[in-house]
Structure formats: structure tokens, C-alpha cells
Protein backbone atom coordinates (compact mmCIF):
# COMPACT_ATOMS: atom_id res chain seq x y z
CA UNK A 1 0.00 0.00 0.00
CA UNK A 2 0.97 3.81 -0.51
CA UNK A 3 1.77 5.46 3.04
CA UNK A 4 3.69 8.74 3.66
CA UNK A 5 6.70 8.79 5.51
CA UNK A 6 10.18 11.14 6.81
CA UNK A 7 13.29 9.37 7.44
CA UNK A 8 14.83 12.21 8.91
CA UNK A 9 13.77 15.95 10.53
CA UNK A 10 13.14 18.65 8.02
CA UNK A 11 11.10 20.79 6.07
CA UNK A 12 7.69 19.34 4.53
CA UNK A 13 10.07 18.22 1.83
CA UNK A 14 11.34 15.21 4.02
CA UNK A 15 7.51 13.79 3.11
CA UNK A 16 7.54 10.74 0.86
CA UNK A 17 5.12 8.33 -0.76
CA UNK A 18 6.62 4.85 0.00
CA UNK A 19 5.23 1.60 -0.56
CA UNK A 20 4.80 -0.30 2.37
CA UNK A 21 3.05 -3.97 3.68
CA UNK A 22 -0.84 -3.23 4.24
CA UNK A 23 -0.96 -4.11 8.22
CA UNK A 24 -3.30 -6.64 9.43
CA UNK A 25 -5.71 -6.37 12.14
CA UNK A 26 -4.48 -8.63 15.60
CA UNK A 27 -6.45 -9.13 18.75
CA UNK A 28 -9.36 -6.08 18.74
CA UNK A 29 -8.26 -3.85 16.46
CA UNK A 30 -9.45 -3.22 12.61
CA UNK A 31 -8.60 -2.12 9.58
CA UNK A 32 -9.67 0.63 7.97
CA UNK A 33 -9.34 1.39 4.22
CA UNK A 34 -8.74 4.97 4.43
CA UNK A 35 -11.03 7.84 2.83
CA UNK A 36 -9.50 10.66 4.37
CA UNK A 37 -7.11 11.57 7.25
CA UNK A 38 -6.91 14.71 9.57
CA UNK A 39 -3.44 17.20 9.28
CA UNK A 40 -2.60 18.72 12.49
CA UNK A 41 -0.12 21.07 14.23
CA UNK A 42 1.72 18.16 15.97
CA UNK A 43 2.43 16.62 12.53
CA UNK A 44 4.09 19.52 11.00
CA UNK A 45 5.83 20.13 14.73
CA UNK A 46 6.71 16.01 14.56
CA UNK A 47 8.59 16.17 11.38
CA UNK A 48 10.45 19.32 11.34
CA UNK A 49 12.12 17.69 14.78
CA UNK A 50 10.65 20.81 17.19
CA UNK A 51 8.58 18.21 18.94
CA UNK A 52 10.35 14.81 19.73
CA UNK A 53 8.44 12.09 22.06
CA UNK A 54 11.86 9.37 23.47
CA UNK A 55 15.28 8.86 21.08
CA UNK A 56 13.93 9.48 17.26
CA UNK A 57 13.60 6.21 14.87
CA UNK A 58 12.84 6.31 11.22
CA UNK A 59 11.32 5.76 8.94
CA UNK A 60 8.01 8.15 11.28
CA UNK A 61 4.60 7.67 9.61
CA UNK A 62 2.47 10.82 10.59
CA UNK A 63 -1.06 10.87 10.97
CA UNK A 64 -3.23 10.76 14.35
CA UNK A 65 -6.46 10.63 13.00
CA UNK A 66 -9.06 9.07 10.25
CA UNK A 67 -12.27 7.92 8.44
CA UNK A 68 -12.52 4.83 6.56
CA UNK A 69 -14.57 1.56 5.49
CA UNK A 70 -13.85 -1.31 8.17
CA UNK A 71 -12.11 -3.99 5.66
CA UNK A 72 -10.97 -6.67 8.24
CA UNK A 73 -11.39 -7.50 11.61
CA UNK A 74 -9.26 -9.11 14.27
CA UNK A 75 -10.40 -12.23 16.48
CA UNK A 76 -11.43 -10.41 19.12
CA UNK A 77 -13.07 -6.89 17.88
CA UNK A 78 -16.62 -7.27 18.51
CA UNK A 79 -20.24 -4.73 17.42
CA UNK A 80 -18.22 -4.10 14.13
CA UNK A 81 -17.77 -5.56 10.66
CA UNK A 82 -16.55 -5.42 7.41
CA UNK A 83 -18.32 -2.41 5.52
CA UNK A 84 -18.86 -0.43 8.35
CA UNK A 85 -17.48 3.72 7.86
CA UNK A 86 -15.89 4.29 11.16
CA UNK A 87 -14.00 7.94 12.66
CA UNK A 88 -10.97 6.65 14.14
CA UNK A 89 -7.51 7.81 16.36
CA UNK A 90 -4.51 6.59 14.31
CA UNK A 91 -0.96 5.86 13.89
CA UNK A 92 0.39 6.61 10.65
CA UNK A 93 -3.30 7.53 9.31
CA UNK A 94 -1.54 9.46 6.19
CA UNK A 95 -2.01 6.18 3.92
CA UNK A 96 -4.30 4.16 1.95
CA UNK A 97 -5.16 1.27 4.92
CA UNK A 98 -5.16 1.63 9.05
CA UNK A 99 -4.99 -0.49 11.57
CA UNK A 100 -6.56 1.20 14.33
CA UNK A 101 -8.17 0.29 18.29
CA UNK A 102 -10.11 3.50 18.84
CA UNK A 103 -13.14 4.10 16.76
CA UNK A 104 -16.26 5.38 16.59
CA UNK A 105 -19.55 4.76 14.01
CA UNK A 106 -19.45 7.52 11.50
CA UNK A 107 -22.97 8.93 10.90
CA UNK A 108 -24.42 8.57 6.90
CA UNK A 109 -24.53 12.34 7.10
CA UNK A 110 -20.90 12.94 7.79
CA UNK A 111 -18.48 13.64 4.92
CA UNK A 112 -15.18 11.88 4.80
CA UNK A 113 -13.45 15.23 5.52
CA UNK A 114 -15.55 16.32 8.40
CA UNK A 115 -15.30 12.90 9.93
CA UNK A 116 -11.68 12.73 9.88
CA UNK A 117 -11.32 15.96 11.27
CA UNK A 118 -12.82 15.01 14.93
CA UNK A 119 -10.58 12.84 16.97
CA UNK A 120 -8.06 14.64 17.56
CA UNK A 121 -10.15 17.72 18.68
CA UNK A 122 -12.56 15.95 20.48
CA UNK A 123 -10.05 14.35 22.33
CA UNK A 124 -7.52 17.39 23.41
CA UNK A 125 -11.04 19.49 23.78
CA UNK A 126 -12.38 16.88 26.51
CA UNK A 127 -8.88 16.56 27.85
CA UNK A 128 -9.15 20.58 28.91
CA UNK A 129 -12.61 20.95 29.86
CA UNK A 130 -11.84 18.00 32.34
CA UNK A 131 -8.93 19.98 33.80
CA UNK A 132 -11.02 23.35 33.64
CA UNK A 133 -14.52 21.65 34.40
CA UNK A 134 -17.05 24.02 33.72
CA UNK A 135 -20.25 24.38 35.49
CA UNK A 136 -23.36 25.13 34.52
CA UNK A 137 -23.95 28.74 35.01
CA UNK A 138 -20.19 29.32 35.07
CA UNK A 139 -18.64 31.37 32.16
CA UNK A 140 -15.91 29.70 30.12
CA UNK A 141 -13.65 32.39 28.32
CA UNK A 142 -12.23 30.12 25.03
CA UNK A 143 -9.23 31.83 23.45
CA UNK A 144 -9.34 30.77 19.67
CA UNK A 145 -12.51 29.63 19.45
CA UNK A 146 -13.08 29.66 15.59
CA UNK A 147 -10.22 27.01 15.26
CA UNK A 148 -10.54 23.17 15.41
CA UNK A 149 -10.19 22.56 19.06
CA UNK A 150 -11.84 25.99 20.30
CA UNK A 151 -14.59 25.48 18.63
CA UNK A 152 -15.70 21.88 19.58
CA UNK A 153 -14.41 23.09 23.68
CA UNK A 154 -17.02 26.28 22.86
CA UNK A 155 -20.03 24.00 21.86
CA UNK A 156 -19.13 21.11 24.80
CA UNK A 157 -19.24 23.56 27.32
CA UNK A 158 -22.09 25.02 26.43
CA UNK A 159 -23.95 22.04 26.10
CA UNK A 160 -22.72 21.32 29.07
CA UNK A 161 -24.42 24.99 30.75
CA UNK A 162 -21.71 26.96 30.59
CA UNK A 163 -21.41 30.71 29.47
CA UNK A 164 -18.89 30.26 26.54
CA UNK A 165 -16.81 34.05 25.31
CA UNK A 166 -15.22 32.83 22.55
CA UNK A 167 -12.20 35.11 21.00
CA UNK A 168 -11.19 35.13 16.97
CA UNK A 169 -10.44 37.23 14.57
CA UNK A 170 -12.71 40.24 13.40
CA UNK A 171 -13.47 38.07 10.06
CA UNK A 172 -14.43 35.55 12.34
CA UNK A 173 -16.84 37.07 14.94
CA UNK A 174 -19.96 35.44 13.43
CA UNK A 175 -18.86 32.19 13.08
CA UNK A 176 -17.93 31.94 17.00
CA UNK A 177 -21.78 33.57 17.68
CA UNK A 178 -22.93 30.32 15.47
CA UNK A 179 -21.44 28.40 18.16
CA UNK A 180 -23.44 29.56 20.64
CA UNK A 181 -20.70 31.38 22.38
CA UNK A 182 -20.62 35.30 22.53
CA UNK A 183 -17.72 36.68 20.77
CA UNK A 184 -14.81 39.18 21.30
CA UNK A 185 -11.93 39.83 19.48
CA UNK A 186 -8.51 38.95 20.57
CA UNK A 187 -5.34 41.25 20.67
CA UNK A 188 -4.63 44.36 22.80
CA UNK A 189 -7.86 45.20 25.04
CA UNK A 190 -8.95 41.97 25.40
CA UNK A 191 -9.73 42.05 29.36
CA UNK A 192 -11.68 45.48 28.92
CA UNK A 193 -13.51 43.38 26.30
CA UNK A 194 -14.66 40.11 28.21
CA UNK A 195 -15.28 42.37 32.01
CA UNK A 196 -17.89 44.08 29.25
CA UNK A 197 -18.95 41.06 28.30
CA UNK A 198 -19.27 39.14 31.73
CA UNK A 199 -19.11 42.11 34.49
CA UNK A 200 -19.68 39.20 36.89
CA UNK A 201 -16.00 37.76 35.69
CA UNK A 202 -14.84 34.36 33.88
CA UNK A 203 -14.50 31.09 35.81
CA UNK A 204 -12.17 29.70 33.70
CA UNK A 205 -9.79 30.15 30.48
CA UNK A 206 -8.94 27.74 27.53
CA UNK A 207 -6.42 29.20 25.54
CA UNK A 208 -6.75 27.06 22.51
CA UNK A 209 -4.80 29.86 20.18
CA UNK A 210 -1.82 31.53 22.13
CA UNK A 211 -1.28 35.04 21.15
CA UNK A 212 0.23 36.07 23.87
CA UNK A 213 -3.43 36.10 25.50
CA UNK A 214 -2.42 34.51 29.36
CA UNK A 215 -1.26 37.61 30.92
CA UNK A 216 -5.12 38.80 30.15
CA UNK A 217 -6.14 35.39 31.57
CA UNK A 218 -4.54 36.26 34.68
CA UNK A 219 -5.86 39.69 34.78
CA UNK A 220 -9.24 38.71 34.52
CA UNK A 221 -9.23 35.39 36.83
CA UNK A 222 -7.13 37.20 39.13
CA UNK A 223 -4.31 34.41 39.00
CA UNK A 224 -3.65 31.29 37.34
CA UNK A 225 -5.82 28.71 38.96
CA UNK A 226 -8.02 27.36 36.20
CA UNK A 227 -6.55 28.52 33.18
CA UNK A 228 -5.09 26.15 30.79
CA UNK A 229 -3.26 26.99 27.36
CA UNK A 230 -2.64 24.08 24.51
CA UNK A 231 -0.53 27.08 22.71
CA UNK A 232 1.24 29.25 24.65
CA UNK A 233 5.30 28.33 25.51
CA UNK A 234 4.89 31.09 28.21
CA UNK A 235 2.78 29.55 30.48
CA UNK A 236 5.55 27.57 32.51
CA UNK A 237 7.16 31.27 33.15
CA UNK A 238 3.67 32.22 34.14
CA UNK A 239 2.50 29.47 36.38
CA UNK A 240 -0.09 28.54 33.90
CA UNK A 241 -0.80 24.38 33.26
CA UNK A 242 0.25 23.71 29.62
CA UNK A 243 -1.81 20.61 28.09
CA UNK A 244 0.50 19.02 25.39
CA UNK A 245 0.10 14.92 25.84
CA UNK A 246 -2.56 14.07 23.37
CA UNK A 247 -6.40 13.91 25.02
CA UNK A 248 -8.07 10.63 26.10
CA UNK A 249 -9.53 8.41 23.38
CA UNK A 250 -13.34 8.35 24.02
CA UNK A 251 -15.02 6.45 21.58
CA UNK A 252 -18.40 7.45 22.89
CA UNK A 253 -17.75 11.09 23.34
CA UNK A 254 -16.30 11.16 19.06
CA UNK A 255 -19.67 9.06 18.59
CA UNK A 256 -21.51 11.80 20.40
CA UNK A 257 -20.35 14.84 18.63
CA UNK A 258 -20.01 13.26 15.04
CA UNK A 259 -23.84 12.64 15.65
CA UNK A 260 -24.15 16.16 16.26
CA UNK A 261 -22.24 17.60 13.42
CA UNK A 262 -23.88 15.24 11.72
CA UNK A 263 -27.69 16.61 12.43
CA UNK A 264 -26.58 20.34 12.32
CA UNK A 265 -26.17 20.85 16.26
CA UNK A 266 -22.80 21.24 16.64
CA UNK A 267 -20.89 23.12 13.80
CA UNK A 268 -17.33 22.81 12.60
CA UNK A 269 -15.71 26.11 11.93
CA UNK A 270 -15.49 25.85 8.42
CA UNK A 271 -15.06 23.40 5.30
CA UNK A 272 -11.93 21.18 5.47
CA UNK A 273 -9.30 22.10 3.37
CA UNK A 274 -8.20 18.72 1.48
CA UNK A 275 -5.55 17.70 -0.33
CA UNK A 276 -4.76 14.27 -2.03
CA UNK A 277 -2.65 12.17 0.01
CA UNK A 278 0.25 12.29 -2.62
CA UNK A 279 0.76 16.06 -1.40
CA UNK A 280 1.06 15.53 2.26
CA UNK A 281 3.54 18.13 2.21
CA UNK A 282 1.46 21.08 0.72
CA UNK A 283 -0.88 19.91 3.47
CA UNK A 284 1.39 20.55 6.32
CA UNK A 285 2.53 23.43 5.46
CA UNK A 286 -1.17 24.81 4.65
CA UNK A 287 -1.51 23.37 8.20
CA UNK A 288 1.74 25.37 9.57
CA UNK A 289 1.25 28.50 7.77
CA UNK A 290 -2.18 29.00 6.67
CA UNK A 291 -5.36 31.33 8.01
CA UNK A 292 -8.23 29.41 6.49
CA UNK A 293 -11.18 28.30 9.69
CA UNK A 294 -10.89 24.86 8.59
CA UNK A 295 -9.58 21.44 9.12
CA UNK A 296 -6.16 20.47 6.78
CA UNK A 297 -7.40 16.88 5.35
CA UNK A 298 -5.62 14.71 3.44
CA UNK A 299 -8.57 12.67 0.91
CA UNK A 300 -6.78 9.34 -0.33
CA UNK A 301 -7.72 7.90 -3.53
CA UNK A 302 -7.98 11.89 -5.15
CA UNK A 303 -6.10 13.24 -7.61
């Protein structure tokens, strides 16, 4: 089968089509032919060698996340067969089949691209909100809240009974409103902005975006007790909790919101950019470098 691979740190350039053995399914796992696989910041960060998990090995095989047609089972998987379209956490999900542990049902209403572009920010969302845990009545302030992870923390919490603010961009401010949350802009000013917006104050920050936004965070919670950042490399410096280990693999909770999505309740924050697999590279560095509000996907089988 084709998969992409790096045998060494670099620029997206290091990305390669190889042709490797199609992995079989063992114990409960199954494989998935893939239809399309999510591109995120860790696999850009990954390759070019600025994020390194134990002593690097090559050949790496990015890709954390995907969609695909269940097209073998192991022994002991069980409530899934051959045919079925599944959402699915990966390792090295940038190629044509997947072996994978932790999936979920993809709903008939789901596109490829949407689908694959869940796991991952389900998971790192659901990892935050656990550490932040939101109350009903409470008001969440969600720093980049028009990007993949802000924007499926934003509609969690609220379902949840929070008060979401939800900061983006000025081209942005609507799509954060369809989220349910109420929106501000981010940059200089922001702490005048949300005390307008919630004179009662914020119970907790999720900084989902950086820019420089903690020392606000601090301002308005009046210290750094229930503030988290995914983004910012100041918050050790700051005493703020930095969440960087890859959030828990809930089946049921990627079931949940692809549902959702699925019947219009949740929305994502915009439609996926894809790219055929054969141009992983482009892909991470649209990922890396560009401004669009939705998901980098990589669609295998197009041209």
C-alpha cells in the first residue's frame, strides 16, 4: 500500500510516498481502508524535529487521525464488521489502509473530511474541559474559538451549561456567535472586552490559540488557577498548566459529537481544506502557515 513517511527531521520536503506492507488487524483492532485523514499542528511540529516524544527512529509515519470503510477484523473486535465507515484515532493515518483500536460509528450524514477531522479535537477538547470543568452557570472564556479545538471546547461547554466568550479574529466574529458562544476579538484590550462582556467575571480560560493572550487570563481570573493553554510556551514562566500529551480516546464522546455535526447541532468552523494524500507536504505546510477556519485533510484515492 501507498503510506507517507520522513526518514529524517526537516522541512515538509522530508515527506515521501513509499510503498509499504498493508498491516493486518491482531487481537481487537481493525482495519480501515482509508477515505481521508486529519493534518494537524503536531504533525508539522513532529517532522520538522521541534517536537520529539523518546530517542527518534525512522522511517516516522504521521497521521493521528481518520475515516474509513472497516475492511478486516481481528479475532477479538466485537459490534463491528466489514463495511462499516468508522472515525478513528490513528498511527500513521496518512495512507491508503489503518490499523486502528479506537473508533467510533461515522454517521451517513458525515463527509469523509468532516469525519476525519474530529478525533483529535474531540479528544484534546475533553482533555481541557476535564482539567477546567465548567459548570453550569459558570462562564468559560475560550481563546481561539473559531479554530478546530476551540470550537468543539465552545459548543461542549455550552452544552454542558456553561457561558462560553469565545475570541477570533474580526473576520471571524460570526462564526464563533454560530457556536453559541458570545464573541470578542482577541489582541490588545482583550480584558476590557470580556469584564464588558461578563461584568460578573470568567471562571475559567482555555487558551486554545496563544497570542500572547495569558497575561489577560490572569488579569481577569485574578491568577492562574483554572486557566489552561494548549498554545502558549509562556505559560511555565507564568504558572499557567500547559496541556501538550494528546487527550483521552473516548469512543463514545467522538460518537456523540459526530452525531451532532452530523444533524446540524454542533458546527465545525469551516469546510476542510483537502488535499490528495500524494501532497502531504502542501498539506502541512497549509496546516503550519495558513489562516483558512478549517480542518487540513488529506482525501486518499484523489487526484
Amino acid at each position: 500500500m501507498h503510506a507517507i513517511a520522513f526518514n529524517e527531521f526537516g522541512g515538509p520536503e522530508v515527506l515521501r510516498t513509499v510503498e509499504v506492507d498493508t498491516p493486518e488487524p491482531v487481537d481487537a483492532q481493525v482495519r480501515i481502508a482509508v477515505r481521508a485523514a486529519g493534518v494537524n499542528p503536531a504533525d508539522w511540529k513532529i517532522r520538522s524535529g521541534a517536537l520529539v516524544f523518546g530517542e527518534p527512529s525512522f522511517p516516522q509515519f504521521p497521521g493521528a487521525e481518520a475515516a474509513g470503510v472497516v475492511d478486516a477484523v481481528g479475532p477479538l473486535a466485537t459490534g463491528v464488521a466489514v463495511g462499516d465507515e468508522v472515525i478513528a484515532w490513528t498511527r500513521g493515518g496518512y495512507a491508503e489502509y489503518a490499523v486502528v483500536t479506537d473508533y467510533a460509528p461515522k454517521p451517513a450524514g458525515l463527509a469523509w473530511a468532516d469525519a476525519a477531522a474530529l478525533p483529535v479535537a474531540v479528544g484534546t477538547a475533553a482533555k481541557v474541559l476535564a482539567l477546567l470543568e465548567p459548570k453550569p452557570g459558570e462562564t468559560l472564556l475560550v481563546n481561539g474559538a473559531s479554530g478546530a479545538v476551540g470550537s468543539i471546547a465552545a459548543q461542549l461547554a455550552r452544552e454542558a451549561g456553561a457561558t462560553v466568550i469565545g475570541t477570533a479574529s474580526a473576520a471571524n466574529q460570526d462564526l464563533v456567535a454560530a457556536l453559541g458562544a458570545i464573541p470578542t476579538t482577541h489582541g490588545d484590550g482583550l480584558a476590557d472586552r470580556v469584564r464588558a462582556l461578563a461584568p460578573g467575571g470568567v471562571d475559567a480560560v482555555f487558551d486554545a490559540a496563544g497570542h500572547g493572550a495569558l497575561p489577560a487570563a490572569i488579569e481577569l481570573r485574578g491568577g492562574t488557577e483554572r486557566i489552561v493553554t494548549i498554545a502558549d510556551g509562556a505559560a511555565a514562566e507564568l504558572g499557567v498548566t500547559f496541556s501538550s500529551a494528546p487527550g483521552p480516546r473516548s469512543p463514545e464522546l467522538l460518537a456523540h459529537v459526530a452525531e451532532r455535526v452530523a444533524a446540524g447541532a454542533f458546527r465545525l468552523p469551516g469546510p476542510a481544506r483537502t488535499f490528495p494524500l500524494a501532497r502531504a507536504g502542501a498539506a502541512q505546510r497549509e496546516s503550519e502557515h495558513g489562516r483558512g477556519p478549517g480542518k487540513v485533510v488529506l482525501l486518499v484515492g484523489a487526484e
